[in-house]
Structures are given as C-alpha cells and as structure tokens.
PDB file of N, CA and C in Angstrom:
ATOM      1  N   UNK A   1       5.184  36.133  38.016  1.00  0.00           N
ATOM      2  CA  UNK A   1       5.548  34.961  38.782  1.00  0.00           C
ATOM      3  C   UNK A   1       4.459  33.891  38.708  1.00  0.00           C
ATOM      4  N   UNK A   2       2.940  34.259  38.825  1.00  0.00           N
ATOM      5  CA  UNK A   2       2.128  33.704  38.501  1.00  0.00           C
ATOM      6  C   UNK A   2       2.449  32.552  37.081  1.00  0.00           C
ATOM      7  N   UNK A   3       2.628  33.408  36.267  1.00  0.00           N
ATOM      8  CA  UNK A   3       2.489  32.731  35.324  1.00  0.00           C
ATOM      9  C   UNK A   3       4.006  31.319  34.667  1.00  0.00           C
ATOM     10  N   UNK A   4       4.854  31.766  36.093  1.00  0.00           N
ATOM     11  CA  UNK A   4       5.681  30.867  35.920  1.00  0.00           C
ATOM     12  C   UNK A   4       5.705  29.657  36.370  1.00  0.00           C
ATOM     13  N   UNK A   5       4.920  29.951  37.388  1.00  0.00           N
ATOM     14  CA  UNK A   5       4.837  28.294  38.438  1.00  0.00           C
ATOM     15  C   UNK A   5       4.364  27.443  37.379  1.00  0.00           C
ATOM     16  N   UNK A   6       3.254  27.530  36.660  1.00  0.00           N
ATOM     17  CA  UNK A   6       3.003  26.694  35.332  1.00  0.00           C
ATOM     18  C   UNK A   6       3.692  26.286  34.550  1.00  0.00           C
ATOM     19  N   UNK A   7       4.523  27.160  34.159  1.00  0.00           N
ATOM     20  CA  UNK A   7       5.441  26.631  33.162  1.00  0.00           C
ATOM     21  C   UNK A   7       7.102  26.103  33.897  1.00  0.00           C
ATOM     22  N   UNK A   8       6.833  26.254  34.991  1.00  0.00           N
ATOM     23  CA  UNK A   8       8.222  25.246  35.437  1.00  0.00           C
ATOM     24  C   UNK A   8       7.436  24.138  35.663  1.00  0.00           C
ATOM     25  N   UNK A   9       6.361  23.596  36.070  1.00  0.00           N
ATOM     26  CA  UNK A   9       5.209  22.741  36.536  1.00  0.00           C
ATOM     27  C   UNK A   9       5.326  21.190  35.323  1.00  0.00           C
ATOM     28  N   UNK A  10       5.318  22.281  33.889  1.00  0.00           N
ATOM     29  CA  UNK A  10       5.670  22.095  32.682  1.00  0.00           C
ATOM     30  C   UNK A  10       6.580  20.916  32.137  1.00  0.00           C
ATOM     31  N   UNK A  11       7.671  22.042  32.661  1.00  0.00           N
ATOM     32  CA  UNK A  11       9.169  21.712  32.370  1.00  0.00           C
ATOM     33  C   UNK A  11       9.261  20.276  33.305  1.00  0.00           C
ATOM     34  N   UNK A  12       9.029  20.699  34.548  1.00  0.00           N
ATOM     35  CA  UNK A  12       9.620  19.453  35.535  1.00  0.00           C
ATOM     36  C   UNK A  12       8.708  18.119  34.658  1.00  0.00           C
ATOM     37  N   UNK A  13       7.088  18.388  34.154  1.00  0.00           N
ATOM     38  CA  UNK A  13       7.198  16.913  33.759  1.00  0.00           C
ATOM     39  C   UNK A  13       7.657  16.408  32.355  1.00  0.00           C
ATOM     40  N   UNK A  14       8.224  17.618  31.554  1.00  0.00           N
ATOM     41  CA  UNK A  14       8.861  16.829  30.703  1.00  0.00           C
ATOM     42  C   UNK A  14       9.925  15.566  31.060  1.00  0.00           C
ATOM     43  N   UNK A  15      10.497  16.120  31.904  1.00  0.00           N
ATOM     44  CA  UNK A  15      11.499  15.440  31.939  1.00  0.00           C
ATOM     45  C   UNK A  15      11.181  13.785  33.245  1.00  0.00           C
ATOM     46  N   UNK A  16       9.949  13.705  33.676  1.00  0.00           N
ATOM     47  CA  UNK A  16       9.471  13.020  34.247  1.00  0.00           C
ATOM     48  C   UNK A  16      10.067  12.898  35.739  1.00  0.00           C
ATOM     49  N   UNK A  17      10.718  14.091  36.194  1.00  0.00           N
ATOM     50  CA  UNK A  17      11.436  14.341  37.298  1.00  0.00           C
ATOM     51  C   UNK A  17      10.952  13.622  38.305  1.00  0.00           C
ATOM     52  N   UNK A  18      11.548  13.015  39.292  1.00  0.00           N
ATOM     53  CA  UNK A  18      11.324  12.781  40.943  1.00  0.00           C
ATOM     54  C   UNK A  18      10.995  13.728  41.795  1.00  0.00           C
ATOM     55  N   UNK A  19      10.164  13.325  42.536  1.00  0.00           N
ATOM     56  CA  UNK A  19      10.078  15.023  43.191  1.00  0.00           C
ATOM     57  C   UNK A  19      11.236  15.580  44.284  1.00  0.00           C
ATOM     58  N   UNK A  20      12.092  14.891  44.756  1.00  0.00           N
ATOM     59  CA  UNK A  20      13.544  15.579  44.643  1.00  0.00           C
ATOM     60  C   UNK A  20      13.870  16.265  43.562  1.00  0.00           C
ATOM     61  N   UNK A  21      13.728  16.005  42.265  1.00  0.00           N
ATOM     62  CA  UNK A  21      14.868  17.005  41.557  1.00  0.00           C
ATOM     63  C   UNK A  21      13.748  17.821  41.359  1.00  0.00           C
ATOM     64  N   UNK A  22      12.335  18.106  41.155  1.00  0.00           N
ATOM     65  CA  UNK A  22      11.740  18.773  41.140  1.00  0.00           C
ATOM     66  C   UNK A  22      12.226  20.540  41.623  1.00  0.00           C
ATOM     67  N   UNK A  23      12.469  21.043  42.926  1.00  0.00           N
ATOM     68  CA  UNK A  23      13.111  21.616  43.671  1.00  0.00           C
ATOM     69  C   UNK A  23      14.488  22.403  42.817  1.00  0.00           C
ATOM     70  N   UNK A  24      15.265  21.653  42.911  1.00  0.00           N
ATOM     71  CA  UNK A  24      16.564  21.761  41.972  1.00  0.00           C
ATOM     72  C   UNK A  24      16.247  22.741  40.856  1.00  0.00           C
ATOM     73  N   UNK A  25      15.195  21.812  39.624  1.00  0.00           N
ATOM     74  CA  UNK A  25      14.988  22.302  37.964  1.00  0.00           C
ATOM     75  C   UNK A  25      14.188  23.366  38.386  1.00  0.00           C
ATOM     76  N   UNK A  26      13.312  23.755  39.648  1.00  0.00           N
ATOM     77  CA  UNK A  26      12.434  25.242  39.760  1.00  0.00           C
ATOM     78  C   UNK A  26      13.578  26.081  39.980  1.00  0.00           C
ATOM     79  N   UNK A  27      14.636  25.529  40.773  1.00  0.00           N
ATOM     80  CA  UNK A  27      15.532  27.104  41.190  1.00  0.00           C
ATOM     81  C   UNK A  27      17.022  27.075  40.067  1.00  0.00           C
ATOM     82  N   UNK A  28      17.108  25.963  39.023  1.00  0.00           N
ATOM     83  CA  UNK A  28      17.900  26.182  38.419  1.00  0.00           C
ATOM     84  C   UNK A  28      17.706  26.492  36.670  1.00  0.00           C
ATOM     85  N   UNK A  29      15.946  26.169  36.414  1.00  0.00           N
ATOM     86  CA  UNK A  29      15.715  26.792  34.993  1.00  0.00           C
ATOM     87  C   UNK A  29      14.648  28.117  35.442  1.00  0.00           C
ATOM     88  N   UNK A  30      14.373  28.840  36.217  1.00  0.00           N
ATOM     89  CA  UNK A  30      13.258  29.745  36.557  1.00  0.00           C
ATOM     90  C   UNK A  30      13.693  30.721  35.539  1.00  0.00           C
ATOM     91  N   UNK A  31      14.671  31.278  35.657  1.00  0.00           N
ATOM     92  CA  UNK A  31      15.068  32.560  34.854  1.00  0.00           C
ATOM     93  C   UNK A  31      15.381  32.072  33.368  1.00  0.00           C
ATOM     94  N   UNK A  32      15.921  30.581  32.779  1.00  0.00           N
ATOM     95  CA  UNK A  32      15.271  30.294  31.506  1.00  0.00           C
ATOM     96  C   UNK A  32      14.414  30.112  31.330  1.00  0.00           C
ATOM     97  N   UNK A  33      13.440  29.787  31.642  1.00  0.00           N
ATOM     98  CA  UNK A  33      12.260  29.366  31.355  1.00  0.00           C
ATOM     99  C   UNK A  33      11.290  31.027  30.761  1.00  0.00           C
ATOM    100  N   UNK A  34      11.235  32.010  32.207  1.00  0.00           N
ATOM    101  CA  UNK A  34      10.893  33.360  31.762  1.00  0.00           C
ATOM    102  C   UNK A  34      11.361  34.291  30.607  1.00  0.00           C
ATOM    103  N   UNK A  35      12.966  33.749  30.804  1.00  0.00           N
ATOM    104  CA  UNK A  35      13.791  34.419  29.554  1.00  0.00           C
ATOM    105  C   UNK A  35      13.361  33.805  28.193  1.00  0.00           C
ATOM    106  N   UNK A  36      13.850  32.744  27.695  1.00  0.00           N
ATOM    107  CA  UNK A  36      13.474  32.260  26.510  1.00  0.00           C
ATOM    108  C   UNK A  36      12.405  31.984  26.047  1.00  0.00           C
ATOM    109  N   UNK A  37      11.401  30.866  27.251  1.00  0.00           N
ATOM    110  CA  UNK A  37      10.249  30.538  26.764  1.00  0.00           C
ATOM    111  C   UNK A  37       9.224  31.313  27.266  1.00  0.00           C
ATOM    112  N   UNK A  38       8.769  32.464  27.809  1.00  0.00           N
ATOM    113  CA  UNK A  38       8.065  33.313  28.086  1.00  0.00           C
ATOM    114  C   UNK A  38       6.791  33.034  27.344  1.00  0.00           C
ATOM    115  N   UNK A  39       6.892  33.966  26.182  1.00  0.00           N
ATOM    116  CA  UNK A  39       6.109  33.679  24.919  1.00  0.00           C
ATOM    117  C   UNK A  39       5.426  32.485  24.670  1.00  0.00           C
ATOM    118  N   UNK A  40       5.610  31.533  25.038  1.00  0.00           N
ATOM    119  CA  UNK A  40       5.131  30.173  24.758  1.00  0.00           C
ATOM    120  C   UNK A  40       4.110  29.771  25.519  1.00  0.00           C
ATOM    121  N   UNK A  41       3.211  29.534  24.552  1.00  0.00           N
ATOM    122  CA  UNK A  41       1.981  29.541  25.692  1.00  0.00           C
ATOM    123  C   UNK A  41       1.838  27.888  25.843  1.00  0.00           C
ATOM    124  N   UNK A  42       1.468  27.586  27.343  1.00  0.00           N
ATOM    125  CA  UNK A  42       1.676  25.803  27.331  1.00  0.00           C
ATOM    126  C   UNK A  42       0.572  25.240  26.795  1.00  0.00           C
ATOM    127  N   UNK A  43       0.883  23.775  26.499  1.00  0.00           N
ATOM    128  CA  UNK A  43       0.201  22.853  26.260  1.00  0.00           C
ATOM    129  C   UNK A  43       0.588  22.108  25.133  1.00  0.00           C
ATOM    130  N   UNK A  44       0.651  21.035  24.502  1.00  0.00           N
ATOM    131  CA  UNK A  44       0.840  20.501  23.351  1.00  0.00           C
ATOM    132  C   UNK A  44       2.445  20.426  23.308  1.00  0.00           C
ATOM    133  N   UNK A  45       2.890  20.068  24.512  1.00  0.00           N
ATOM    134  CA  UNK A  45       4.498  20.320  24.061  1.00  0.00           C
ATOM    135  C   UNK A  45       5.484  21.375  23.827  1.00  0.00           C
ATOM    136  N   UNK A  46       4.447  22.560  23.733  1.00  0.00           N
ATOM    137  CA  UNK A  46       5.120  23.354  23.060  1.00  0.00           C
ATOM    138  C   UNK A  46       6.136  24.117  24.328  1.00  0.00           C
ATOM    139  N   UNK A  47       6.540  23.822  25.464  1.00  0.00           N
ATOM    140  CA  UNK A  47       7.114  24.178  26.519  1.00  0.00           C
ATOM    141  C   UNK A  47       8.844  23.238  26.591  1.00  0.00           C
ATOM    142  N   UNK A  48       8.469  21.827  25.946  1.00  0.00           N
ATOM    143  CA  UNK A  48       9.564  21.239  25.822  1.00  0.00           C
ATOM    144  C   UNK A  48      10.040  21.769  24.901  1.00  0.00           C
ATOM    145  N   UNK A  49       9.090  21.835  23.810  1.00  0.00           N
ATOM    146  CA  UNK A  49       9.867  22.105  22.112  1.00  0.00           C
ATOM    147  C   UNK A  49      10.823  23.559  22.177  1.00  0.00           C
ATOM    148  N   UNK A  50       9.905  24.211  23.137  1.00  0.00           N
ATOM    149  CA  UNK A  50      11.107  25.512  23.249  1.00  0.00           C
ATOM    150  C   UNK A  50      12.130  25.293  23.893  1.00  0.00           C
ATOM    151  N   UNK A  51      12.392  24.693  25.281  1.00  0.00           N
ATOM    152  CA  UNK A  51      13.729  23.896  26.015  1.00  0.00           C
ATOM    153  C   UNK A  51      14.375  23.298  25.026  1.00  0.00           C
ATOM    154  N   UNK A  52      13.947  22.589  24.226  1.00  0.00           N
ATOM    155  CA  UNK A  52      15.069  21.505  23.186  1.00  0.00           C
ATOM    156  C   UNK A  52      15.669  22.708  22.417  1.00  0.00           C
ATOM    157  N   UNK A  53      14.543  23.584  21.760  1.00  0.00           N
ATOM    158  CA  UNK A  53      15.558  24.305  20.401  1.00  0.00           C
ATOM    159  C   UNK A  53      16.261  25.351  21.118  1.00  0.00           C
ATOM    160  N   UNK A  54      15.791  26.101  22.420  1.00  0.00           N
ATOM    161  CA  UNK A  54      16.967  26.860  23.029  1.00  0.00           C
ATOM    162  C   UNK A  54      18.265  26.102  24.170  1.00  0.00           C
ATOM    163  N   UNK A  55      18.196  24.757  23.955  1.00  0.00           N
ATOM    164  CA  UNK A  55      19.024  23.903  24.918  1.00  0.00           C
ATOM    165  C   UNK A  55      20.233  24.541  24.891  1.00  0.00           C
ATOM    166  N   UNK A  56      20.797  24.693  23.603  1.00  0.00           N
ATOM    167  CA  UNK A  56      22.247  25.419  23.420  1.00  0.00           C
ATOM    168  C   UNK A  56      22.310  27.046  24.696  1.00  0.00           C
ATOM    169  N   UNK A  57      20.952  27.458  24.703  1.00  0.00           N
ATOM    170  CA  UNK A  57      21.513  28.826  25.443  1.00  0.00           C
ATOM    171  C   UNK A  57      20.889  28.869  26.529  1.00  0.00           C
ATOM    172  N   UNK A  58      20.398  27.564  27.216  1.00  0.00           N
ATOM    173  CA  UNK A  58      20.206  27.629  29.091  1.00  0.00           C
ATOM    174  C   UNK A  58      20.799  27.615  29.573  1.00  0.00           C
ATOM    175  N   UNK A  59      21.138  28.104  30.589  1.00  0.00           N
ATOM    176  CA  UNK A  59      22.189  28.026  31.619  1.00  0.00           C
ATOM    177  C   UNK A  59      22.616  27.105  31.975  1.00  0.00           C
ATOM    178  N   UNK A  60      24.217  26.965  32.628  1.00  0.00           N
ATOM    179  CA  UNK A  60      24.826  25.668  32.648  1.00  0.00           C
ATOM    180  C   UNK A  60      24.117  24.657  33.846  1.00  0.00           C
ATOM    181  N   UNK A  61      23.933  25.932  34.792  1.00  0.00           N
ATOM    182  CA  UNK A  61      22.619  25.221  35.745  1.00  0.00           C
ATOM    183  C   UNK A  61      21.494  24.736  35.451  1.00  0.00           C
ATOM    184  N   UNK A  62      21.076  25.420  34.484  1.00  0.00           N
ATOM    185  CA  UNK A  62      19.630  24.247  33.973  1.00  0.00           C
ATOM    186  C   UNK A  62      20.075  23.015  33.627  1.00  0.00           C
ATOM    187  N   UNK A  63      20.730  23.399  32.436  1.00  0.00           N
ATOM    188  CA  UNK A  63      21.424  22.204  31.394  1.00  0.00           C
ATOM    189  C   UNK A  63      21.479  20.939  32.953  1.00  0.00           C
ATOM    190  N   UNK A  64      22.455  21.555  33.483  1.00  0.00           N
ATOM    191  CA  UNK A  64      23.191  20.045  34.376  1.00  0.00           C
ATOM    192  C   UNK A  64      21.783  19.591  35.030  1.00  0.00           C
ATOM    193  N   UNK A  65      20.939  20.600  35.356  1.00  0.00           N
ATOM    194  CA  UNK A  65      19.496  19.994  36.263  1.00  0.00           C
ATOM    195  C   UNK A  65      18.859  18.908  35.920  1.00  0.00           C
ATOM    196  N   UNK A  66      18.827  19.180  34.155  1.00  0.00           N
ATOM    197  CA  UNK A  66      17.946  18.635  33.417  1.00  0.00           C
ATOM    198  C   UNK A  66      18.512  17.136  33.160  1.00  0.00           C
ATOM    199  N   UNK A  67      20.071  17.706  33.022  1.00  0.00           N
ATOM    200  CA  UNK A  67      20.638  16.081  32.556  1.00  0.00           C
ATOM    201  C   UNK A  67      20.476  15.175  33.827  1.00  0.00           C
ATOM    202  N   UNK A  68      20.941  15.719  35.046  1.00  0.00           N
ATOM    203  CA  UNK A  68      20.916  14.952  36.070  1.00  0.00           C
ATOM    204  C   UNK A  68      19.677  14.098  36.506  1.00  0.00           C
ATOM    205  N   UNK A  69      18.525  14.798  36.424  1.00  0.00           N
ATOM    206  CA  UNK A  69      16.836  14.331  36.506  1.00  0.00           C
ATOM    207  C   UNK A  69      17.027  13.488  35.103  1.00  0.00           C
ATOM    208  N   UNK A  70      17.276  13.537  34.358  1.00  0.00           N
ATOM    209  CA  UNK A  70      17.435  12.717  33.161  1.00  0.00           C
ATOM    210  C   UNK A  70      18.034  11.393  33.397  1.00  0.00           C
ATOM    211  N   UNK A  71      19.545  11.537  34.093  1.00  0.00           N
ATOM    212  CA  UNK A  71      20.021  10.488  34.434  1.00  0.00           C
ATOM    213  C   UNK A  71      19.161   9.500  35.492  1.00  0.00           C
ATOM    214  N   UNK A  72      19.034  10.021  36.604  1.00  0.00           N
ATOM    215  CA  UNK A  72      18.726   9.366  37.561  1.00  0.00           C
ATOM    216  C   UNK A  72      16.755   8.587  37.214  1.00  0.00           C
ATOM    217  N   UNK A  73      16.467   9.554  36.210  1.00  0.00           N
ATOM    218  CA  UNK A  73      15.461   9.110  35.714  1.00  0.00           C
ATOM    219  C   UNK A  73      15.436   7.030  34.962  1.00  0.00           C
ATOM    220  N   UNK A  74      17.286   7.219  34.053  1.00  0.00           N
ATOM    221  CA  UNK A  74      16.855   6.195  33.352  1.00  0.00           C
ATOM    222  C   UNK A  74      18.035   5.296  34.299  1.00  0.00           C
ATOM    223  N   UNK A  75      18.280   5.524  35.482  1.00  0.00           N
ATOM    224  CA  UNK A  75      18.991   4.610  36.178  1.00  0.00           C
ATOM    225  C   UNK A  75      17.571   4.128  37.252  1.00  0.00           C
ATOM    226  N   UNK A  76      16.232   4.187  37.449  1.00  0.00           N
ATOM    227  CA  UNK A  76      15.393   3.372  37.688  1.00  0.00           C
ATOM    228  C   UNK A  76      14.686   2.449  36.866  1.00  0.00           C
TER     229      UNK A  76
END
C-alpha cells in the first residue's frame, strides 16, 4: 500500500487533476495502477507511459475518471 500512494500521487498529476477529482482517480484507478503498472518504477514518465499503453485494459472506472479530470481539466 505504501508503495501505492506514490504512484496514484503519479497518476493524479499526469493528468493535472483538481483536487476534487483527485479523490475519485485514487478510488477508481488503485487496483489498476497495482495491477498493471506495479512493476514500473516512477519517474521520467514512465507511470503515464504505462496508463497510455495499458489504457485499453483499465477499468471502465478508471477510464471514465481519467476522461472526466481530463474534461473538466480543458473546460478551464
């Protein structure tokens, strides 16, 4: 668990989240993030680069998390 708070920490600023959706993308990519990108040790991107090439197999709950923080991102 330790080693996840980092890498959702990660994730949330790829996507340059609000800290509302912040909340959301921890309880809706936690178990992708451990599942797929485990292995990935952070820094250099390499936390997004694994989200993009496994995008096809996150959960529909991540997926929508991500798009939604995405959206509301480029509607400011």
């Amino acid at each position: 668990m330790r080693k996840l708070v980092p890498l959702l920490l990660i994730a949330v600023s790829i996507t340059n989240a609000r800290a509302q959706d912040r909340g959301a993308l921890r309880h809706a990519c936690a178990d992708d993030l451990r599942t797929l990108c485990s292995g990935v040790t952070p820094g250099g991107g390499r936390i997004k680069q694994c989200m993009i090439e496994t995008f096809d197999r996150l959960s529909d709950g991540c997926r929508t998390a991500l798009k939604d923080a995405k959206a509301r991102q480029a509607g400011n």
